[in-house]
PDB file of N, CA and C in Angstrom:
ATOM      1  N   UNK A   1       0.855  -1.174   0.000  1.00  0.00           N
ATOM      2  CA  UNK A   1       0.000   0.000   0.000  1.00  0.00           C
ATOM      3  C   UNK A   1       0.902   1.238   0.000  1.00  0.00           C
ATOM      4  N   UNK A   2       0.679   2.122  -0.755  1.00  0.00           N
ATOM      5  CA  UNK A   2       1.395   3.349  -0.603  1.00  0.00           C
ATOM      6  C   UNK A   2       1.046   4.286   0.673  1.00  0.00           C
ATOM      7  N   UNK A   3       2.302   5.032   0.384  1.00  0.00           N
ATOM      8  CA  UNK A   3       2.215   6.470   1.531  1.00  0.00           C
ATOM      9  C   UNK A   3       1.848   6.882   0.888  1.00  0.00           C
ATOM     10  N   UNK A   4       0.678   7.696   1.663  1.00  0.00           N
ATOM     11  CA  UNK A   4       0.203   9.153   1.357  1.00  0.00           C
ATOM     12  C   UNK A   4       1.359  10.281   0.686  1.00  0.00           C
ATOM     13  N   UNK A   5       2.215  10.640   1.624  1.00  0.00           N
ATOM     14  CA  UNK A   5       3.286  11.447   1.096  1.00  0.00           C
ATOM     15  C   UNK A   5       4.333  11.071  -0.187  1.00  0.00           C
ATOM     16  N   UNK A   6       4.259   9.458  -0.545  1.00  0.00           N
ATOM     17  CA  UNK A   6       4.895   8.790  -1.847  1.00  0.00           C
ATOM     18  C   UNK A   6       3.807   9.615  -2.827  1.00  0.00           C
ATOM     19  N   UNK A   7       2.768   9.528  -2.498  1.00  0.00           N
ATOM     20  CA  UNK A   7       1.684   9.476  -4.116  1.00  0.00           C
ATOM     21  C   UNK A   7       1.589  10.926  -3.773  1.00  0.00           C
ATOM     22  N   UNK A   8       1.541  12.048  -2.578  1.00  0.00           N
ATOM     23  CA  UNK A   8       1.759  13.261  -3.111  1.00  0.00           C
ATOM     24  C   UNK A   8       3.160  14.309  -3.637  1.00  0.00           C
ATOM     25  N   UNK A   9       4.002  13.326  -3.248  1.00  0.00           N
ATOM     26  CA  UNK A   9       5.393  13.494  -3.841  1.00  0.00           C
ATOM     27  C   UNK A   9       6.116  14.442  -2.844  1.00  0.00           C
ATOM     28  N   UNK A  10       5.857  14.048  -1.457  1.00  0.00           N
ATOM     29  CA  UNK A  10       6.194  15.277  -0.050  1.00  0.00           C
ATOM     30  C   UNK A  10       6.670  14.258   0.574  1.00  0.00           C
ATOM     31  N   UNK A  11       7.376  14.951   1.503  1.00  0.00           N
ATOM     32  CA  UNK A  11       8.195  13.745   2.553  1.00  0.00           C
ATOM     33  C   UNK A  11       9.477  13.414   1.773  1.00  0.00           C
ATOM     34  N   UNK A  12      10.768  13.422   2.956  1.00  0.00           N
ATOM     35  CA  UNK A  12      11.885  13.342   2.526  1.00  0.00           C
ATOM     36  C   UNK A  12      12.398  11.726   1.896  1.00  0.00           C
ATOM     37  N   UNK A  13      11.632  10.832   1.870  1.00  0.00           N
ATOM     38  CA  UNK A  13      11.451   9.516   1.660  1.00  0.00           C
ATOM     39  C   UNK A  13      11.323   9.810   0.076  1.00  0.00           C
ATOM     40  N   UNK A  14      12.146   8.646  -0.731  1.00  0.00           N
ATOM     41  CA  UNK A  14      11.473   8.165  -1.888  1.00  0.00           C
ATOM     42  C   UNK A  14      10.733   7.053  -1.586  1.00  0.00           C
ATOM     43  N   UNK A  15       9.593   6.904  -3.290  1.00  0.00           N
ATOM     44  CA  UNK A  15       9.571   5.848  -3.011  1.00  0.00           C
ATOM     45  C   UNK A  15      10.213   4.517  -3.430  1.00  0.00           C
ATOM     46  N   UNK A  16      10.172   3.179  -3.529  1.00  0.00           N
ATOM     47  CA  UNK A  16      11.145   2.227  -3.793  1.00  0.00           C
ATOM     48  C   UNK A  16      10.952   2.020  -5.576  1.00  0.00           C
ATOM     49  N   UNK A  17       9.649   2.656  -5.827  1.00  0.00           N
ATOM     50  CA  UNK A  17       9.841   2.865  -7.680  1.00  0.00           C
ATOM     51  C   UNK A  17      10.865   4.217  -7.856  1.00  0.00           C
ATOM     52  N   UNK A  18      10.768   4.763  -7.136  1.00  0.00           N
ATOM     53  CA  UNK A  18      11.278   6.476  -7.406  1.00  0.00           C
ATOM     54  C   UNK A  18      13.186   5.570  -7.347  1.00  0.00           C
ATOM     55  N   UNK A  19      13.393   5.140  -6.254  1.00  0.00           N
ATOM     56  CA  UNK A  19      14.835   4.623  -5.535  1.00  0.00           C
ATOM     57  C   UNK A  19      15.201   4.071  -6.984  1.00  0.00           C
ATOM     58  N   UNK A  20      14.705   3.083  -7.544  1.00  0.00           N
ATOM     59  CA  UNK A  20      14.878   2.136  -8.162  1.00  0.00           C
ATOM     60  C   UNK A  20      15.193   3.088  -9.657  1.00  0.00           C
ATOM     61  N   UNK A  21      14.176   3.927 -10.262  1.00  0.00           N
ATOM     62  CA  UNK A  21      14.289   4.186 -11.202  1.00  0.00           C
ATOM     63  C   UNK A  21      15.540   5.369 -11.322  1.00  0.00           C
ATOM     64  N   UNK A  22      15.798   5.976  -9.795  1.00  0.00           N
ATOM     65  CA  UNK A  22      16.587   6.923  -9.770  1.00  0.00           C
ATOM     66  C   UNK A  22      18.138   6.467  -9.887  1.00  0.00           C
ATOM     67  N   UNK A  23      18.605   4.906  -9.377  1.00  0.00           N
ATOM     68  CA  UNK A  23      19.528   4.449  -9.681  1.00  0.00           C
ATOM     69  C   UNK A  23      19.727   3.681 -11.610  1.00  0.00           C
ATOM     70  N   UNK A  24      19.055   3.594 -11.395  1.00  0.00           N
ATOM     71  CA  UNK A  24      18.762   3.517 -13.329  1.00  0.00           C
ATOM     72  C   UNK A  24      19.624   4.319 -14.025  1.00  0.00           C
ATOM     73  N   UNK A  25      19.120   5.906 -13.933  1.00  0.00           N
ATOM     74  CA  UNK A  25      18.873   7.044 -14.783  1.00  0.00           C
ATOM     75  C   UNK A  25      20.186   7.692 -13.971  1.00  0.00           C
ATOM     76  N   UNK A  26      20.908   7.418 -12.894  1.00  0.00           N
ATOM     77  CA  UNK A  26      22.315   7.676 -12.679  1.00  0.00           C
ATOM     78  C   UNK A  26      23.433   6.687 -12.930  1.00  0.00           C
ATOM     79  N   UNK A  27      22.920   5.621 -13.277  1.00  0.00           N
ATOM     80  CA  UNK A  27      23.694   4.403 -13.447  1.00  0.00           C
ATOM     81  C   UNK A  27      23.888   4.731 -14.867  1.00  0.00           C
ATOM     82  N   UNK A  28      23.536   5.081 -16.035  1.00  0.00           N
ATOM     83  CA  UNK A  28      23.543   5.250 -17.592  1.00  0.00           C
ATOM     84  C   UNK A  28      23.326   6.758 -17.865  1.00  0.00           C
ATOM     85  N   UNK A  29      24.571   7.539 -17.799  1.00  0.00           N
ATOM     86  CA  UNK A  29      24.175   9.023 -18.153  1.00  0.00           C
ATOM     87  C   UNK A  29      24.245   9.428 -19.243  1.00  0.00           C
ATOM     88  N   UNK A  30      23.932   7.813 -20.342  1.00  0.00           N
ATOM     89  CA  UNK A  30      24.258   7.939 -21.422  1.00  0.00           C
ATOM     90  C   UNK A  30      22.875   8.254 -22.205  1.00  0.00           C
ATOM     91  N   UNK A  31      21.907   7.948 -21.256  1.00  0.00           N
ATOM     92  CA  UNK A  31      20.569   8.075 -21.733  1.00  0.00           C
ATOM     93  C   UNK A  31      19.252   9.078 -21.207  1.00  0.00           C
ATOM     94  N   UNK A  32      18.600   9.432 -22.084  1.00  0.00           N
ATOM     95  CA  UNK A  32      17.277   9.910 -21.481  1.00  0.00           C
ATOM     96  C   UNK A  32      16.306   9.366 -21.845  1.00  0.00           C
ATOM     97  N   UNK A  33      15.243   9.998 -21.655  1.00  0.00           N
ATOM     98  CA  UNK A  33      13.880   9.061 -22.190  1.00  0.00           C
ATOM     99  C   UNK A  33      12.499  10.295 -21.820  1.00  0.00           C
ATOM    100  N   UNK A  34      11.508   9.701 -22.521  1.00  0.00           N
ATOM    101  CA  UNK A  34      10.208  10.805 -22.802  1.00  0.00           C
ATOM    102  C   UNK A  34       9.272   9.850 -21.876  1.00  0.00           C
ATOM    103  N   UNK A  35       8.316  10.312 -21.809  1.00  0.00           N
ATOM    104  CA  UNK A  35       7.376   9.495 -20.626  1.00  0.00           C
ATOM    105  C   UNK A  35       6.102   9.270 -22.050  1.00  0.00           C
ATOM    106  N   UNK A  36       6.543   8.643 -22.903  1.00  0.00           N
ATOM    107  CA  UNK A  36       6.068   8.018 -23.714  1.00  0.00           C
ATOM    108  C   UNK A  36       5.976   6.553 -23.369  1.00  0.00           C
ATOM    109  N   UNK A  37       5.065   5.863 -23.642  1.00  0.00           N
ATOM    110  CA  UNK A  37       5.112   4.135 -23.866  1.00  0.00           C
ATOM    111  C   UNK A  37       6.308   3.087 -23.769  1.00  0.00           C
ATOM    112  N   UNK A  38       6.737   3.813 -25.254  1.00  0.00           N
ATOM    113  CA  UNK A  38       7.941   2.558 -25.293  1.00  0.00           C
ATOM    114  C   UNK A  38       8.933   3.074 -24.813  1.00  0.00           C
ATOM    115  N   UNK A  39       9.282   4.137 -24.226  1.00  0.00           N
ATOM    116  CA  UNK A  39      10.558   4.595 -23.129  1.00  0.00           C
ATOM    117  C   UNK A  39      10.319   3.657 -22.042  1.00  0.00           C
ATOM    118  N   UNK A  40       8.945   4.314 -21.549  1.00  0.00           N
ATOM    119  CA  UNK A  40       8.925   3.766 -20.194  1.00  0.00           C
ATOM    120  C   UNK A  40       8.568   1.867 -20.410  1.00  0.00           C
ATOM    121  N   UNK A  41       8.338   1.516 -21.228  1.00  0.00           N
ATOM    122  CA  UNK A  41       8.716   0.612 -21.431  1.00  0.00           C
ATOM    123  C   UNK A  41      10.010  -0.325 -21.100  1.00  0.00           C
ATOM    124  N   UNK A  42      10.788   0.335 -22.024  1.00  0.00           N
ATOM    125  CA  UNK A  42      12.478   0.251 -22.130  1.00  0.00           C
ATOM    126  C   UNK A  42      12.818   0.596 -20.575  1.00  0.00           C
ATOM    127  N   UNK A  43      12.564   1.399 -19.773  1.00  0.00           N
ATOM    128  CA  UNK A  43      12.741   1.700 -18.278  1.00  0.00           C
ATOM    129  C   UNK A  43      12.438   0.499 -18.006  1.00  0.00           C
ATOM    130  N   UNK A  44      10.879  -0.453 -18.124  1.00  0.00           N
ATOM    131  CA  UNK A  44      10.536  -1.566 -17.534  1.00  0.00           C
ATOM    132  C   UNK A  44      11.065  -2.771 -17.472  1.00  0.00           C
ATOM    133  N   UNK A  45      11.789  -2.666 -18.895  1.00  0.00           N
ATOM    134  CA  UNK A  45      12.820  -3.899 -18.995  1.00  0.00           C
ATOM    135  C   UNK A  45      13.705  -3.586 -18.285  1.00  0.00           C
ATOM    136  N   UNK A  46      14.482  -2.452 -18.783  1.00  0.00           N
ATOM    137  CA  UNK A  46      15.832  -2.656 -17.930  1.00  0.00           C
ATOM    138  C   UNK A  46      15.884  -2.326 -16.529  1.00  0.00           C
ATOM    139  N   UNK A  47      14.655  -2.469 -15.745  1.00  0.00           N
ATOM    140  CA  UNK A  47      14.777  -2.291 -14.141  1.00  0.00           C
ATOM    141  C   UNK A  47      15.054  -4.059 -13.865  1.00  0.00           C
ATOM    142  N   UNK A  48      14.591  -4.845 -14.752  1.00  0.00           N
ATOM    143  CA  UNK A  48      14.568  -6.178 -14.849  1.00  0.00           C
ATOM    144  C   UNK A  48      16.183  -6.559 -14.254  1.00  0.00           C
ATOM    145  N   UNK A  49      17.323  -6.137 -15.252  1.00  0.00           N
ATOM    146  CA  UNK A  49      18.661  -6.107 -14.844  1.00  0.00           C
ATOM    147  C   UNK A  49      19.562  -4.960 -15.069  1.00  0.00           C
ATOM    148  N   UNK A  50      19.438  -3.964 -14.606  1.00  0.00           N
ATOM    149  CA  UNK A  50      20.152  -2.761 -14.295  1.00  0.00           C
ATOM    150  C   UNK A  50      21.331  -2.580 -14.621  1.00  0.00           C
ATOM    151  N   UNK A  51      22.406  -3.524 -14.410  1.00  0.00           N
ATOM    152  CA  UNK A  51      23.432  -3.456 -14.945  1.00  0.00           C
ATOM    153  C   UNK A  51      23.775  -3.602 -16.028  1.00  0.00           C
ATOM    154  N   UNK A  52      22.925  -4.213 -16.606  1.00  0.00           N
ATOM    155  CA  UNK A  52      23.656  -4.210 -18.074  1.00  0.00           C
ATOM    156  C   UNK A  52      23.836  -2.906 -18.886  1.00  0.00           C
ATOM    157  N   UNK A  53      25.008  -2.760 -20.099  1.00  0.00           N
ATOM    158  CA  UNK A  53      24.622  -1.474 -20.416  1.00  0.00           C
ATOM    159  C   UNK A  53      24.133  -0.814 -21.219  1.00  0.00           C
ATOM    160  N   UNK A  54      23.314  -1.489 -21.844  1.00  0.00           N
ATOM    161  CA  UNK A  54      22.076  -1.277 -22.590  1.00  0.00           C
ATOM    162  C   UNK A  54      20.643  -1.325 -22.252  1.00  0.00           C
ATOM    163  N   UNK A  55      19.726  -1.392 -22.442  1.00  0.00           N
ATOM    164  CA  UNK A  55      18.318  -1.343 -22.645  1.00  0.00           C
ATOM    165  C   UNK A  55      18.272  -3.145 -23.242  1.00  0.00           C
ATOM    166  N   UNK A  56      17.364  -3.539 -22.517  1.00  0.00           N
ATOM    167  CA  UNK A  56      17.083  -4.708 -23.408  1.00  0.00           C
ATOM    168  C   UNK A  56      16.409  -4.873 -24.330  1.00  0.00           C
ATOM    169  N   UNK A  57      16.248  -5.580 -24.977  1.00  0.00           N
ATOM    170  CA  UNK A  57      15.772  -5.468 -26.221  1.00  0.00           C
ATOM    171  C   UNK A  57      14.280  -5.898 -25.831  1.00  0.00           C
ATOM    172  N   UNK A  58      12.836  -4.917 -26.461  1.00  0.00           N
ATOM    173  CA  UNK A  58      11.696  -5.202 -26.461  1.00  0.00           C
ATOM    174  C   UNK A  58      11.112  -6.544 -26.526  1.00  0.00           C
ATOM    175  N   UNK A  59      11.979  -7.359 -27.293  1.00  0.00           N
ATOM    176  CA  UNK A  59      11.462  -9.039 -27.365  1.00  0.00           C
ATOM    177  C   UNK A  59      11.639  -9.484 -26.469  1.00  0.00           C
ATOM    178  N   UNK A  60      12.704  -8.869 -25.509  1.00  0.00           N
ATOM    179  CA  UNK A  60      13.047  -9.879 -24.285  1.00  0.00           C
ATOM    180  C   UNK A  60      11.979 -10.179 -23.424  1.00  0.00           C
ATOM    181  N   UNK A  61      10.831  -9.586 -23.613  1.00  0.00           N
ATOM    182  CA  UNK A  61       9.390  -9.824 -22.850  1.00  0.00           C
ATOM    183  C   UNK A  61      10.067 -11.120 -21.756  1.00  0.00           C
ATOM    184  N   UNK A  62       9.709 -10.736 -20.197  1.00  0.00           N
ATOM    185  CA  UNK A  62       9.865 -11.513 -19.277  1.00  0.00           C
ATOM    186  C   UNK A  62       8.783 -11.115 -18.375  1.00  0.00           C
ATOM    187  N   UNK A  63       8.132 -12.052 -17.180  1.00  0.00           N
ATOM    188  CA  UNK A  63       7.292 -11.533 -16.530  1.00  0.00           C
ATOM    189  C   UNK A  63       7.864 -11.363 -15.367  1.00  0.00           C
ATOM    190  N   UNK A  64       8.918 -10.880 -14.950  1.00  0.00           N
ATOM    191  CA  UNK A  64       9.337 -10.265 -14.136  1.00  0.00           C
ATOM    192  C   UNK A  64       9.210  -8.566 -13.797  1.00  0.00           C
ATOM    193  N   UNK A  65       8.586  -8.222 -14.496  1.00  0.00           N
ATOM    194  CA  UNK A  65       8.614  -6.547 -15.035  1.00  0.00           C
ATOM    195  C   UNK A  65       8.295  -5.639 -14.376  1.00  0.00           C
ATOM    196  N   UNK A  66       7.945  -6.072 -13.031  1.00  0.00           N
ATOM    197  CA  UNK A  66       7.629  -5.001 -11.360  1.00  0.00           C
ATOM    198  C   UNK A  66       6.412  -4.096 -11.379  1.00  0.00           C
ATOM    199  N   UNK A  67       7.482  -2.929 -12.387  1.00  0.00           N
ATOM    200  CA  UNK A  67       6.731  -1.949 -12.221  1.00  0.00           C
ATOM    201  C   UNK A  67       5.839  -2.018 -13.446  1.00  0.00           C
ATOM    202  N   UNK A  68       4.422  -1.376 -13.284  1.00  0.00           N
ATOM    203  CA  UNK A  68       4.152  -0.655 -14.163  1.00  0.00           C
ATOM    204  C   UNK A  68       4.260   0.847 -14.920  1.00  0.00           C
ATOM    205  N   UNK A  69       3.677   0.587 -16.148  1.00  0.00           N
ATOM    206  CA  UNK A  69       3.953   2.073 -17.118  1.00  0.00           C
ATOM    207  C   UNK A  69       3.223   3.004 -16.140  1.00  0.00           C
ATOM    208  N   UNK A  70       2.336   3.194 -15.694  1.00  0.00           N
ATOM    209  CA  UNK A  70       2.024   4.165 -14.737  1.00  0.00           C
ATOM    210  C   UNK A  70       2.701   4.521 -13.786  1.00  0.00           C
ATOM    211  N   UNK A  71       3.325   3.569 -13.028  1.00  0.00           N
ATOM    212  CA  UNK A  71       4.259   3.747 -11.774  1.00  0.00           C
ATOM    213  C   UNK A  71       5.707   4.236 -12.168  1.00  0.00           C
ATOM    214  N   UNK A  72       5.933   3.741 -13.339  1.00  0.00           N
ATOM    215  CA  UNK A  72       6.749   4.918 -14.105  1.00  0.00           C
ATOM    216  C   UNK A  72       6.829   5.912 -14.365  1.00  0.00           C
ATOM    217  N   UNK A  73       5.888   6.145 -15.019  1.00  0.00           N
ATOM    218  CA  UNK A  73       5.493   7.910 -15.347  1.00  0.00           C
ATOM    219  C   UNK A  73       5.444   8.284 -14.108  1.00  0.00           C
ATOM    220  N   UNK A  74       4.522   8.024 -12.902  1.00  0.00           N
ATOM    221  CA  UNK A  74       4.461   8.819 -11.570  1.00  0.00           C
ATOM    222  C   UNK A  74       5.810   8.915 -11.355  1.00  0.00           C
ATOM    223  N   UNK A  75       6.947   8.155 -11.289  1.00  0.00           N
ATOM    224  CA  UNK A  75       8.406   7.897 -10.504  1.00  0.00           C
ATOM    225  C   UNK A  75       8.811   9.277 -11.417  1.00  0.00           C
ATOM    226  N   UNK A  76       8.965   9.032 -12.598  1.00  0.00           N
ATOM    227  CA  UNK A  76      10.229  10.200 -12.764  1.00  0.00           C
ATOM    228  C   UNK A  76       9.361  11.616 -13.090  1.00  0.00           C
ATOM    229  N   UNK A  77       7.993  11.882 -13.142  1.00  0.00           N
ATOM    230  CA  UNK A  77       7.330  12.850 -12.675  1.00  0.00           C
ATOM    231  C   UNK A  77       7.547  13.496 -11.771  1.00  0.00           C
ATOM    232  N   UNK A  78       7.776  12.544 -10.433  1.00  0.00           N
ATOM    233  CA  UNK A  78       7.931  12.635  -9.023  1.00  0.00           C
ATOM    234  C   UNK A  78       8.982  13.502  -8.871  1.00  0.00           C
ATOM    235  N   UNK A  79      10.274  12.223  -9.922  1.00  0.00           N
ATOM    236  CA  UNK A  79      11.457  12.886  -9.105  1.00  0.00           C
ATOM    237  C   UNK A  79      12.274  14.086 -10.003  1.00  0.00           C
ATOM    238  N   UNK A  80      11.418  14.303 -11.030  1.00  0.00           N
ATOM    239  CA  UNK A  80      11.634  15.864 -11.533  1.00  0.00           C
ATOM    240  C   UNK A  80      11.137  16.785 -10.959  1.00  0.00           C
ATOM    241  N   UNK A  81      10.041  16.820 -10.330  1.00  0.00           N
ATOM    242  CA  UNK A  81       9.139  17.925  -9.372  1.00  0.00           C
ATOM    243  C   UNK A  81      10.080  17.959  -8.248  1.00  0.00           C
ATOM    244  N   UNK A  82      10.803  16.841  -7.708  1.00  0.00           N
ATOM    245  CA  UNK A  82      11.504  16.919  -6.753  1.00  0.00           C
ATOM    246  C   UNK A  82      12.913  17.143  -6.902  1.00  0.00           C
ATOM    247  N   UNK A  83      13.351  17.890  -8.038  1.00  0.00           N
ATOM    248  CA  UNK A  83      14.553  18.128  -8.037  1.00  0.00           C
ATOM    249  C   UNK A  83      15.581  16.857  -8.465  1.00  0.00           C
ATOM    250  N   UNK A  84      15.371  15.592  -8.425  1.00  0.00           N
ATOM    251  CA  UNK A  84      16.107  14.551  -8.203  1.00  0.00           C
ATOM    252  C   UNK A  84      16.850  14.253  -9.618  1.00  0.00           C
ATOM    253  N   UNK A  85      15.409  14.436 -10.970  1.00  0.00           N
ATOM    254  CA  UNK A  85      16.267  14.531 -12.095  1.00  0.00           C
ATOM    255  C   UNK A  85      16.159  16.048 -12.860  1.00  0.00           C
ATOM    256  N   UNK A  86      16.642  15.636 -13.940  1.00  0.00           N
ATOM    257  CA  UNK A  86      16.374  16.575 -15.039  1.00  0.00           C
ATOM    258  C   UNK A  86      15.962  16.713 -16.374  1.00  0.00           C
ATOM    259  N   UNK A  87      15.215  18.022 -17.018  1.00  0.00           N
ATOM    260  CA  UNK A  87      15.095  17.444 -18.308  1.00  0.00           C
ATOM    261  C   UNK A  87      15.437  18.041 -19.157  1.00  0.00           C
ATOM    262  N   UNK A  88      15.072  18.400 -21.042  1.00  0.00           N
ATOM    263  CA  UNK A  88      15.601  18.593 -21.643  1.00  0.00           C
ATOM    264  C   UNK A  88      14.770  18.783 -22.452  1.00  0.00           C
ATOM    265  N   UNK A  89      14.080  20.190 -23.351  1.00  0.00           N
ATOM    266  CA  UNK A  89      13.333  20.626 -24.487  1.00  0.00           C
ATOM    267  C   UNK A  89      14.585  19.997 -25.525  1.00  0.00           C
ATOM    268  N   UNK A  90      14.258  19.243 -26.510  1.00  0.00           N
ATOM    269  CA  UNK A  90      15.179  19.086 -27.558  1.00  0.00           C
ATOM    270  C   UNK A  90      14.016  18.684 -29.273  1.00  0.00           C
ATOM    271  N   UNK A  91      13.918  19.584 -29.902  1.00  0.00           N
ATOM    272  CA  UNK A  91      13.113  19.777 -30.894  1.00  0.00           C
ATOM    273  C   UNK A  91      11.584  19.254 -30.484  1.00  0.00           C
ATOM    274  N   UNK A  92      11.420  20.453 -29.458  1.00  0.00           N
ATOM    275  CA  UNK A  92      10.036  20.110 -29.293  1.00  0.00           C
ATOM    276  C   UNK A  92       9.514  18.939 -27.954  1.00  0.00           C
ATOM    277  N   UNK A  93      10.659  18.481 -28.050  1.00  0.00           N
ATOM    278  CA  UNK A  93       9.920  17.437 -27.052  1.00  0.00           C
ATOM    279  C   UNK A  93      10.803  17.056 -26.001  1.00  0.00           C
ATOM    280  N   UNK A  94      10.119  16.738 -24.742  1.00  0.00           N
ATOM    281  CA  UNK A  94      10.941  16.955 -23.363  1.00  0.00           C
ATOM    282  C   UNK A  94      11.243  15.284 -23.220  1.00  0.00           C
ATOM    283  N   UNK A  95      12.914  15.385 -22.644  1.00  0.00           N
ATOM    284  CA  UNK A  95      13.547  14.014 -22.451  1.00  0.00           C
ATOM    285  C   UNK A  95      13.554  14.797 -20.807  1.00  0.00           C
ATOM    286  N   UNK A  96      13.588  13.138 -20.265  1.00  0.00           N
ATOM    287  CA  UNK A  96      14.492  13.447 -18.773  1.00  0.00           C
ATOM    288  C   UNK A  96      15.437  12.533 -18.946  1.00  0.00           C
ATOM    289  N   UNK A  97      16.137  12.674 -17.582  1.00  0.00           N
ATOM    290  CA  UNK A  97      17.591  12.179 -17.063  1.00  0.00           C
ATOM    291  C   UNK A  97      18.113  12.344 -16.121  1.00  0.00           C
ATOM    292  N   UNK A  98      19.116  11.727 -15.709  1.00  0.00           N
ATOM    293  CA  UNK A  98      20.109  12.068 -14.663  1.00  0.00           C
ATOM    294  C   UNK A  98      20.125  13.193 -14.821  1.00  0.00           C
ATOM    295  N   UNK A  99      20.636  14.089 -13.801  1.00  0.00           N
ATOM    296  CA  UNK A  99      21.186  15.445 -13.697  1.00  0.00           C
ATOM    297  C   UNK A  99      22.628  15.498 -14.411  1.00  0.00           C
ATOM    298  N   UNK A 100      23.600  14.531 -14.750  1.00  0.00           N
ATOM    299  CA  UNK A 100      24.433  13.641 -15.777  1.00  0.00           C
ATOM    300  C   UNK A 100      24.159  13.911 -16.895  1.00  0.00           C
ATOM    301  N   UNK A 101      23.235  13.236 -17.331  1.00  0.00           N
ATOM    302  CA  UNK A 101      22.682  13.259 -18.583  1.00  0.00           C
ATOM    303  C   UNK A 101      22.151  14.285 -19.621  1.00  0.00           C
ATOM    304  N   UNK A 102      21.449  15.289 -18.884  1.00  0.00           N
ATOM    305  CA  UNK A 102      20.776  16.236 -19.504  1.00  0.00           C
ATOM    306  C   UNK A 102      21.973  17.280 -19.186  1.00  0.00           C
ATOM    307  N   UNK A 103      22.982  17.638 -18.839  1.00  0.00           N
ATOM    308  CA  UNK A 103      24.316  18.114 -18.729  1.00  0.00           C
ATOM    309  C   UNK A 103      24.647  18.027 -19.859  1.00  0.00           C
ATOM    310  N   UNK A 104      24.847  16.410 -20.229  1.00  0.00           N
ATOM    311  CA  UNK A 104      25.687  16.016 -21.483  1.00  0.00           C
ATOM    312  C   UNK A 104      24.825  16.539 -23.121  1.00  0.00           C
ATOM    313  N   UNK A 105      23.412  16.467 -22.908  1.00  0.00           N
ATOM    314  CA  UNK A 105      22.543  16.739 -23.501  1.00  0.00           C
ATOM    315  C   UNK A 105      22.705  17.941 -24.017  1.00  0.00           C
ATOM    316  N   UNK A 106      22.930  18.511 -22.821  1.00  0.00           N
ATOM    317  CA  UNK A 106      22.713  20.137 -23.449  1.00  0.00           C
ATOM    318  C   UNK A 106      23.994  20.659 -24.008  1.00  0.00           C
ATOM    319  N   UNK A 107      25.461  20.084 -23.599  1.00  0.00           N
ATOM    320  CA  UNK A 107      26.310  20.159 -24.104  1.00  0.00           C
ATOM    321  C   UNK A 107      26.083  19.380 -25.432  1.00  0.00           C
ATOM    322  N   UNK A 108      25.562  19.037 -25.658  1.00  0.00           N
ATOM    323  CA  UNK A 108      25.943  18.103 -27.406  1.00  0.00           C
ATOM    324  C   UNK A 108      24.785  18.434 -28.128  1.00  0.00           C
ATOM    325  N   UNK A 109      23.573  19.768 -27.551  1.00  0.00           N
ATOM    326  CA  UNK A 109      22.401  19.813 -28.676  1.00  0.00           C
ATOM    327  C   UNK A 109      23.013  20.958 -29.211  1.00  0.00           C
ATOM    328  N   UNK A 110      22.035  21.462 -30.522  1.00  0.00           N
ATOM    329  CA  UNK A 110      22.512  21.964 -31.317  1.00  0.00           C
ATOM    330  C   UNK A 110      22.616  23.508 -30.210  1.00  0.00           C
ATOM    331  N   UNK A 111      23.472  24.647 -30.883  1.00  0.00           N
ATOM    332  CA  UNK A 111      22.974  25.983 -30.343  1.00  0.00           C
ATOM    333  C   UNK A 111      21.826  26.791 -30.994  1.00  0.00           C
ATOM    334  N   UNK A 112      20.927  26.881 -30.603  1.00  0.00           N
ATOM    335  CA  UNK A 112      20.334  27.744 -31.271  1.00  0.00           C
ATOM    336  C   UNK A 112      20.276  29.391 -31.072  1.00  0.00           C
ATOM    337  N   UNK A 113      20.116  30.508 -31.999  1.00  0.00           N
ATOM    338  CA  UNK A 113      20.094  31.717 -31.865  1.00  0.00           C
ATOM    339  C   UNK A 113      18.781  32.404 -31.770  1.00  0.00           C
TER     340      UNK A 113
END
């Protein structure tokens, strides 16, 4: 059952989707992702085995898969409102990331005038 303060995103506590996805998205600052489907998808697999250093591949369908796409979107919703990550306007459309990541991001998008 959740905390009250998990699902209003208050309280110095994460929660163990927020923990989980937050070691993810600092573990690979090679990546971001949109709170689209098949991102959070790709989040769902690879919470499966974390270390590896890729994304697994969509076929790998396993029913191990924890979280859901909702509990996703809430997690890094969460932990952008909370400072924890960051994101990134890049033609229109917002990526998040590590605070890592969207660093590297913004160093490598185009400049615009």
């Amino acid at each position: 059952m959740p905390r009250i303060d998990h699902i209003l995103g208050e309280g110095s506590e994460l929660a163990k989707s927020q923990v989980d996805v937050l070691a993810l998205l600092e573990r690979h600052p090679d990546y971001v992702f949109q709170m689209q489907p098949a991102d959070l998808f790709e989040i769902q697999l690879w919470l499966i085995d974390p270390s590896t250093d890729e994304p697994p591949s969509g076929f790998a369908l396993d029913t191990r898969l924890g979280y859901t796409i909702g509990t996703l979107r809430w997690a890094l919703s969460t932990l952008h409102a909370r400072g924890k990550i960051s994101s990134i306007k890049l033609y229109r459309r917002t990526y998040y990331g590590s605070h890592d990541a969207i660093k590297r991001a913004t160093r490598m998008a185009p400049k615009t005038e």
